[in-house]
Each structure stands twice: as structure tokens, then as C-alpha cells.
C-alpha atoms as a PDB file:
ATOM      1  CA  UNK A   1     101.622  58.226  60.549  1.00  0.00           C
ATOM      2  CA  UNK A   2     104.366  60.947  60.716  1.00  0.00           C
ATOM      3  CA  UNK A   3     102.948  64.525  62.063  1.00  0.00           C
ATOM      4  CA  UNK A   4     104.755  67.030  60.094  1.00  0.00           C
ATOM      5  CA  UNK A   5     106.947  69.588  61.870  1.00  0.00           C
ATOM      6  CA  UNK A   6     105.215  72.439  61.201  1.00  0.00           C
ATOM      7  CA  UNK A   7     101.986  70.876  62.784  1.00  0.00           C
ATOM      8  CA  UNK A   8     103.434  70.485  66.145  1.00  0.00           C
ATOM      9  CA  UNK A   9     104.647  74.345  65.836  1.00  0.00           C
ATOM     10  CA  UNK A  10     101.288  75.452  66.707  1.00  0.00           C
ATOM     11  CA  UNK A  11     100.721  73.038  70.058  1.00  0.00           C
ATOM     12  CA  UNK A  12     104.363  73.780  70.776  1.00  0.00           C
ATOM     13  CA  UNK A  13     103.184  77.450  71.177  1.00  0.00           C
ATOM     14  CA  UNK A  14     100.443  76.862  72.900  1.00  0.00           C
ATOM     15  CA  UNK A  15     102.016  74.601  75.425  1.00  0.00           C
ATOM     16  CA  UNK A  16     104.420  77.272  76.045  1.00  0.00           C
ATOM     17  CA  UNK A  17     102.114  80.547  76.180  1.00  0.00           C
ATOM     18  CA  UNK A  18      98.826  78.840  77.768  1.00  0.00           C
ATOM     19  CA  UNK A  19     100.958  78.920  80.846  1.00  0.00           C
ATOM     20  CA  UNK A  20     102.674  82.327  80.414  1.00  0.00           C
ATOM     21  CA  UNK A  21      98.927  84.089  80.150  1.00  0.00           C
ATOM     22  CA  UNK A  22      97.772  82.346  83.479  1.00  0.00           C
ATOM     23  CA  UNK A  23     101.212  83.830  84.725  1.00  0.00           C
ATOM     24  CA  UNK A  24     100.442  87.363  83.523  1.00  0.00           C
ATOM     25  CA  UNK A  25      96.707  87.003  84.791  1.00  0.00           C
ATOM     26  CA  UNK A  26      97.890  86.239  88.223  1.00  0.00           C
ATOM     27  CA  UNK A  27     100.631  88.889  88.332  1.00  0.00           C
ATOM     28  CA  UNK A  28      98.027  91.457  87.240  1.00  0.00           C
ATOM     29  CA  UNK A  29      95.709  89.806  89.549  1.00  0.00           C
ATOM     30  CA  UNK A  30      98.397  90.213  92.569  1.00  0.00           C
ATOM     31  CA  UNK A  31      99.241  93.871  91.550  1.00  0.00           C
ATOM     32  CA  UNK A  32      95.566  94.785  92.605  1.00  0.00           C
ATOM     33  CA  UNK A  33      96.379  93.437  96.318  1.00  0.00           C
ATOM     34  CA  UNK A  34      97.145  96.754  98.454  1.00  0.00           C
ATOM     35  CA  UNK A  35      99.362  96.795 101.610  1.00  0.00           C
ATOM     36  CA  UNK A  36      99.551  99.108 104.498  1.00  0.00           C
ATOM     37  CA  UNK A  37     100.742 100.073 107.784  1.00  0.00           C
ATOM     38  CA  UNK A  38      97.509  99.833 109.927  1.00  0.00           C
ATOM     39  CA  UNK A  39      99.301 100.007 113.339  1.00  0.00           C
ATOM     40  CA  UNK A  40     102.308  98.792 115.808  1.00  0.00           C
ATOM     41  CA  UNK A  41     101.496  96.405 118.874  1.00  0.00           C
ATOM     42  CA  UNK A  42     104.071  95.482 121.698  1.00  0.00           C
ATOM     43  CA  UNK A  43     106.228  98.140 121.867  1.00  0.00           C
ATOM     44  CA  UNK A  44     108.595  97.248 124.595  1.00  0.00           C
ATOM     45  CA  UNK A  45     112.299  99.548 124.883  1.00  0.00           C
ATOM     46  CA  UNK A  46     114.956  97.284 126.956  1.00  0.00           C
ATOM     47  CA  UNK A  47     112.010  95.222 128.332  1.00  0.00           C
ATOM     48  CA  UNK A  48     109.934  97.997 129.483  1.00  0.00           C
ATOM     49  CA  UNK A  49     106.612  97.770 128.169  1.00  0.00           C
ATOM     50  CA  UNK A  50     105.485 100.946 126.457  1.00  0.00           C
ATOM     51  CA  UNK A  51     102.013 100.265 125.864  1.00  0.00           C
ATOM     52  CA  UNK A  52     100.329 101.741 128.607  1.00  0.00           C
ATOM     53  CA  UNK A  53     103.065 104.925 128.831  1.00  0.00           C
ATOM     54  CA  UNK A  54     102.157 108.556 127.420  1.00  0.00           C
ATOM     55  CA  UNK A  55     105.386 110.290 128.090  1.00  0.00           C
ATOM     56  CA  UNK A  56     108.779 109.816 129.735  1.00  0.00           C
ATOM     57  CA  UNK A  57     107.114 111.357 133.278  1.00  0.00           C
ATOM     58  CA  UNK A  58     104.871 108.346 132.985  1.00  0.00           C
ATOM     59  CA  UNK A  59     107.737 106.054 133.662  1.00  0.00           C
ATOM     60  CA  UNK A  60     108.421 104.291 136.834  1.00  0.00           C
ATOM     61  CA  UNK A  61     111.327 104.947 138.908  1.00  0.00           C
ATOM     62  CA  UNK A  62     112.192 101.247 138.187  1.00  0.00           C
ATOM     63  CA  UNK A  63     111.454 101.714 134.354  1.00  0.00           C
ATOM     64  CA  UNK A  64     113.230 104.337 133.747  1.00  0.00           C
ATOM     65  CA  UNK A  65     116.448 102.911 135.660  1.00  0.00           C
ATOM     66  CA  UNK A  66     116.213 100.047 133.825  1.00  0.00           C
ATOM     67  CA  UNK A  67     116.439 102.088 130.122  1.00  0.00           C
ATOM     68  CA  UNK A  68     118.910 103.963 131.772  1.00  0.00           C
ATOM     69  CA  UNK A  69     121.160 101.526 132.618  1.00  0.00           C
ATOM     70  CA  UNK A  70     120.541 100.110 129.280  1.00  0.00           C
ATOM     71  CA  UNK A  71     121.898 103.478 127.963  1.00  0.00           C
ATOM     72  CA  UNK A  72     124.668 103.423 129.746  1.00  0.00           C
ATOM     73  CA  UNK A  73     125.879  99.837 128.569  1.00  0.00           C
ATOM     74  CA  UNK A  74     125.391 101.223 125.099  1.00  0.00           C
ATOM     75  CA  UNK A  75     122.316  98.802 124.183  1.00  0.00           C
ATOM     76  CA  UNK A  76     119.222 100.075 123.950  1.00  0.00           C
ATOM     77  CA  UNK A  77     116.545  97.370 122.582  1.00  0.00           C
ATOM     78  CA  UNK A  78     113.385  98.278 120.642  1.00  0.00           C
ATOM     79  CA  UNK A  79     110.662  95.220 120.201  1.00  0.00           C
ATOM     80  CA  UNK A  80     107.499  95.761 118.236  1.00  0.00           C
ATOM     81  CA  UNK A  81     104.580  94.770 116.218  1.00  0.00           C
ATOM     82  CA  UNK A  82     104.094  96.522 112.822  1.00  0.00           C
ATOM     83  CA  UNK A  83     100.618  95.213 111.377  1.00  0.00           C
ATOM     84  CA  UNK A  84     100.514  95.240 107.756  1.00  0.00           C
ATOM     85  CA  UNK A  85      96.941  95.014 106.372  1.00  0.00           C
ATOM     86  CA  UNK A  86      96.795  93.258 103.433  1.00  0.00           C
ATOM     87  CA  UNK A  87      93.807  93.541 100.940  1.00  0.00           C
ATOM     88  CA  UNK A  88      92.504  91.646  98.295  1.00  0.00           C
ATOM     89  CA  UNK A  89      90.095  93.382  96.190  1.00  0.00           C
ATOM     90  CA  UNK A  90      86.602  91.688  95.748  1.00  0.00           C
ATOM     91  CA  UNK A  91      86.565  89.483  92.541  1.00  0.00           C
ATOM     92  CA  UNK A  92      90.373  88.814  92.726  1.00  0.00           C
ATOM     93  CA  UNK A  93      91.345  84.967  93.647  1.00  0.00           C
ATOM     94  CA  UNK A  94      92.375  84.064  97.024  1.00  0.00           C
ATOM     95  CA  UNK A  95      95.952  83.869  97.393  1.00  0.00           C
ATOM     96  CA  UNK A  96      98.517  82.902  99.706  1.00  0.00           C
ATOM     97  CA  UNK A  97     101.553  85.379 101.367  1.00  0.00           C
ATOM     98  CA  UNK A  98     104.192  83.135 101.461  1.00  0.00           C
ATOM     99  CA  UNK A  99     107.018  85.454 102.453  1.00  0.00           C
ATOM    100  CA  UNK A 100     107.775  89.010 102.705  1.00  0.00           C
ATOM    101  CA  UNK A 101     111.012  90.293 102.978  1.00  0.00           C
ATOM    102  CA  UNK A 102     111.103  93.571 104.409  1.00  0.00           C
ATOM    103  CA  UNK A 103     113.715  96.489 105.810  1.00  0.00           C
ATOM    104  CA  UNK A 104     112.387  98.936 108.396  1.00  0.00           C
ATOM    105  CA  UNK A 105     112.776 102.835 108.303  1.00  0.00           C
ATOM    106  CA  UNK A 106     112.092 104.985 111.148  1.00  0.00           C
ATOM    107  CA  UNK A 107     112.602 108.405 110.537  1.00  0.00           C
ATOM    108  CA  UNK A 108     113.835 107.939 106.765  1.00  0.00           C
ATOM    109  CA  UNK A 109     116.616 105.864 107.931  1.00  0.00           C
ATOM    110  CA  UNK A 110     117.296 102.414 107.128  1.00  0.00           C
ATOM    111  CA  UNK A 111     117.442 100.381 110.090  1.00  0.00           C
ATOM    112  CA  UNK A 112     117.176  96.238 109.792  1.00  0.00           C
ATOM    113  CA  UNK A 113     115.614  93.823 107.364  1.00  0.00           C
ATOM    114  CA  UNK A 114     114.238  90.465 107.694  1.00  0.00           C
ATOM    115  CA  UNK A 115     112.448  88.140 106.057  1.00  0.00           C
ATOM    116  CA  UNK A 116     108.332  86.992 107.648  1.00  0.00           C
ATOM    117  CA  UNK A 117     108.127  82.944 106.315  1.00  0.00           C
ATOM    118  CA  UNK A 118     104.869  82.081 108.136  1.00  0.00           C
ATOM    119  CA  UNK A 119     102.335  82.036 105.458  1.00  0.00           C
ATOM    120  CA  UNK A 120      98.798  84.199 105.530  1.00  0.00           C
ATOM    121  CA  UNK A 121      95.873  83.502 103.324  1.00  0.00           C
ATOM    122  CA  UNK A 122      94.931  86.890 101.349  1.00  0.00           C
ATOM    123  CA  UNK A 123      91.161  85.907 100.650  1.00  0.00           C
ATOM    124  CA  UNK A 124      89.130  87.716  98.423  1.00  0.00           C
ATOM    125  CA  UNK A 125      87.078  90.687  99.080  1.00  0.00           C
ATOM    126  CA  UNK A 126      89.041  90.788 102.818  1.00  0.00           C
ATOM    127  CA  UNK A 127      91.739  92.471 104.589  1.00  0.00           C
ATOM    128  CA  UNK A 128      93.794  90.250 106.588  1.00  0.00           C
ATOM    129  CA  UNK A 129      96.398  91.195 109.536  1.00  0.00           C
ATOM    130  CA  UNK A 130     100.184  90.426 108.957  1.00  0.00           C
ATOM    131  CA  UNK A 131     102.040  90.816 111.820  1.00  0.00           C
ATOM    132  CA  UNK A 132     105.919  91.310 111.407  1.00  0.00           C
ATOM    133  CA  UNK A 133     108.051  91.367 114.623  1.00  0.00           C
ATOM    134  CA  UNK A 134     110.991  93.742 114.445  1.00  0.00           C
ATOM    135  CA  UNK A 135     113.955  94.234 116.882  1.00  0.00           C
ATOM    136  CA  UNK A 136     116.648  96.851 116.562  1.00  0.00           C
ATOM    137  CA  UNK A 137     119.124  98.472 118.572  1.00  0.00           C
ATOM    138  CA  UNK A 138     118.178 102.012 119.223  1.00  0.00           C
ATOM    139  CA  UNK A 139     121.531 102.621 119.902  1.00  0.00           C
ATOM    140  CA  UNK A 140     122.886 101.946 116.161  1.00  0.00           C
ATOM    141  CA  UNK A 141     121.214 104.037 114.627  1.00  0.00           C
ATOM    142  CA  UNK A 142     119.736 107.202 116.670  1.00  0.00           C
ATOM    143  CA  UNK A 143     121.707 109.294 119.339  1.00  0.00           C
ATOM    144  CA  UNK A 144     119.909 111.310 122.160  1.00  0.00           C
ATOM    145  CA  UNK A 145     119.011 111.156 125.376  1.00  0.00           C
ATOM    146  CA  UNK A 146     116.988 108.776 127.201  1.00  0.00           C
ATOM    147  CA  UNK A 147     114.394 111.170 126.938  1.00  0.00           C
ATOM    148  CA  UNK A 148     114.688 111.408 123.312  1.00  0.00           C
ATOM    149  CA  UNK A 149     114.993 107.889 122.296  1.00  0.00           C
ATOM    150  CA  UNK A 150     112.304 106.896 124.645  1.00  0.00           C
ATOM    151  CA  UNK A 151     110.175 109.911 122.813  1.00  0.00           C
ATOM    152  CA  UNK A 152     111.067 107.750 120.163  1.00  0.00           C
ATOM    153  CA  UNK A 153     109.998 104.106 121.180  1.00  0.00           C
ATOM    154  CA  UNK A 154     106.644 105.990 122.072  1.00  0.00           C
ATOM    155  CA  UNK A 155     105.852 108.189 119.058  1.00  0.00           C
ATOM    156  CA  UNK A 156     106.378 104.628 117.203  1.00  0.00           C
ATOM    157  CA  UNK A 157     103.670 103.160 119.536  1.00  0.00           C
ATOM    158  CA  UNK A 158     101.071 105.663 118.446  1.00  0.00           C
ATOM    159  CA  UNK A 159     101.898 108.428 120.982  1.00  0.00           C
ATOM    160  CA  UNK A 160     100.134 111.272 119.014  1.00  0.00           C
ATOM    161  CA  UNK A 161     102.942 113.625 120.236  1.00  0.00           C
ATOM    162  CA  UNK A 162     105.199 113.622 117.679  1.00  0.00           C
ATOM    163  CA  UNK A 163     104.558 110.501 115.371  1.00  0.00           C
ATOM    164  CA  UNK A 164     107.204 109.155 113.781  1.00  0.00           C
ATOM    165  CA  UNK A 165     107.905 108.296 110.195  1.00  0.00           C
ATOM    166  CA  UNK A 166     107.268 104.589 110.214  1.00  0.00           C
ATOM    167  CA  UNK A 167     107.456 102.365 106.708  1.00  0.00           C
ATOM    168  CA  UNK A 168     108.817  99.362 105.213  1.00  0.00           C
ATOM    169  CA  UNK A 169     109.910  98.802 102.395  1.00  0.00           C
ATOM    170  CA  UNK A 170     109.214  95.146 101.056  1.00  0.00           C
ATOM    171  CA  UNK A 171     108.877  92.367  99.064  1.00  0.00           C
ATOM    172  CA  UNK A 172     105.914  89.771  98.946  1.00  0.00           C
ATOM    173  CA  UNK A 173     106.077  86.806  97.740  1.00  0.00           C
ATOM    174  CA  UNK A 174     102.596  84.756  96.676  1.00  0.00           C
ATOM    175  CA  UNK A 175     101.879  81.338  95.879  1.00  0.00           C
ATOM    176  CA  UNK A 176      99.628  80.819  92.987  1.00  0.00           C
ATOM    177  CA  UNK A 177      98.605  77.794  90.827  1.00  0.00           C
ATOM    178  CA  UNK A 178     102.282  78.200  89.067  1.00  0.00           C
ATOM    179  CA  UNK A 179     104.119  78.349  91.906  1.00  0.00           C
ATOM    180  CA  UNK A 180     105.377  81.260  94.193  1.00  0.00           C
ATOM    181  CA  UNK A 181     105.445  84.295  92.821  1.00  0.00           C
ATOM    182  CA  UNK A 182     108.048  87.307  94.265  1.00  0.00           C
ATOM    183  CA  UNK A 183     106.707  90.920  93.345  1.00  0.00           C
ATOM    184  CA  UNK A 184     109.320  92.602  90.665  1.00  0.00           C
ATOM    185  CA  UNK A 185     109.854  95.270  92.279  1.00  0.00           C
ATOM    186  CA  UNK A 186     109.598  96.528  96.531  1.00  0.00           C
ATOM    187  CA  UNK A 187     106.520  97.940  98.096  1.00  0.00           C
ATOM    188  CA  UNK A 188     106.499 100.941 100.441  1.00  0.00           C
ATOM    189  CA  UNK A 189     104.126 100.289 103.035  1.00  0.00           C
ATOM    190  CA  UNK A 190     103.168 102.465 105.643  1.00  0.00           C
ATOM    191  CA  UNK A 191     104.533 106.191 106.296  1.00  0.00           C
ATOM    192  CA  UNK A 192     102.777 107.873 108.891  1.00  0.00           C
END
């Protein structure tokens, strides 16, 4: 027996939007997951750690050589932690970060991107820690003093000083039941 053509229109369409609404649903479900910039971790400014220092006076003789010297040669390396809290609103499905590319700004100025591969399970109902590692050259893209820059490296530690304007702005990528998932358009996360 011969199915007619316009008989196999209607399972054609259905084949072909069944999978587009489970598409939507997670997209709208994903939209609902908030991000932000609940801290940074591991500050360390040409291998001093920064953790434990309030101000430039805090610095050891031997500390403050050593960002000196790094000054002087022109390289000044910044290491941190930012931790992104994810959450994932009760009642939404678990899903899993995948990726997020991301570019850092520190006082509204664009300073490096990357891209965070390890993948982080965004369960429902829960906020979940994503740690991203960044690592720029002070040097590039700020000019000042030691002083200043160290300033800097601290007020991005949490130094209540003078806190600096800290965001990213990215781009998460999910896995779902149809396959990864990249967010349209980039997040802002953070400014504090």
C-alpha cells in the first residue's frame, strides 16, 4: 500500500518541530540559570602572594624587591582566581557547563580572554563554584608605579580600599539532551 504524500506531510512536521520545541524549552530553561562574580582566590603579582597583604607597607623587603625588579624588566605578572557562581533555579533540569569562553575587564578595560573546557554540573535548585584562572601582564595594559599597580593586584583581591571594577564578559556553553548548546549572545558577570 502506497501512503500518499500529503500523509507523510504531517509526521514530516512533526519529526522536524518535536525536536525544535525541546530545543526552545531548554534554551528558555538555560536563560533562567544566573551567573556572578562571587569572589577572586590566589592573587599572586610576579609570584608574590597577595593573600595575606593589606597594603603596599605590608610587603616584605624581599617582596617588594622582587615586584620591583619585575617592574623594572617591564613584566609584571598578575595570577588569580575569579569564582563565578553559577545558579540553577529550583525546578529547572540539571545541566552541564561545558565551556565558557570569557574576556576579563579590570577597570573597564579589556584585558585577555580564554576559554574554561573543564566541565561543571549546574544541578537544580544549587549554586555551584566555577573557578576560572586568569593571567595577564600588568604591564600591558596599566601604567603606574609599583605602588599603584600593586594597589591594583590588591583592590582585585578584595582589599576594601579601593575595589576595583572586576567583570567578565562571557559565553557559556551547556550540554543538553540535543547536544551543546552556546548562549546567543555574552553574559556580563560580575562588576564590583
Amino acid at each position: 500500500m502506497r501512503i500518499s504524500t500529503l500523509r507523510l506531510i504531517p509526521i514530516l512536521i512533526a519529526l522536524l518541530v518535536l525536536p525544535s520545541c525541546a530545543a526552545f524549552q531548554s534554551l528558555t530553561a538555560l536563560s533562567q540559570v544566573r551567573f556572578a562574580l562571587d569572589g577572586v582566590s590566589g592573587v599572586r603579582l610576579a609570584g608574590v602572594q597577595l593573600d595575606e597583604i593589606q597594603g603596599y607597607e605590608d610587603l616584605t623587603v624581599i617582596q617588594a624587591a622582587r615586584i620591583g625588579s619585575a617592574l623594572v624588566n617591564r613584566q609584571l605578572p598578575l595570577e588569580a582566581t575569579l569564582h563565578v557562581g553559577a545558579d540553577n533555579p529550583e525546578g529547572n533540569p540539571d545541566a552541564r557547563l561545558v565551556e565558557l569562553d570569557w574576556t576579563l575587564f579590570l577597570r573597564d578595560r579589556e584585558t585577555v580572554s580564554g576559554s574554561l573546557s573543564e566541565e561543571f554540573r549546574l544541578s537544580s535548585g544549587a549554586r555551584t563554584d566555577v573557578p576560572v584562572a586568569v593571567r595577564l601582564d600588568l604591564i600591558e595594559f596599566f601604567d603606574g608605579s609599583a605602588r599603584d599597580l600593586v594597589e591594583l593586584a590588591l583592590s582585585l583581591g578584595g582589599v576594601e580600599r579601593d575595589p576595583v571594577d572586576v567583570r567578565l564578559q562571557a559565553v557559556p556553553t551547556i550540554q543538553t539532551r540535543l547536544g551543546p548548546i552556546q548562549y546567543p549572545q555574552p553574559l556580563v558577570i560580575g562588576s564590583r
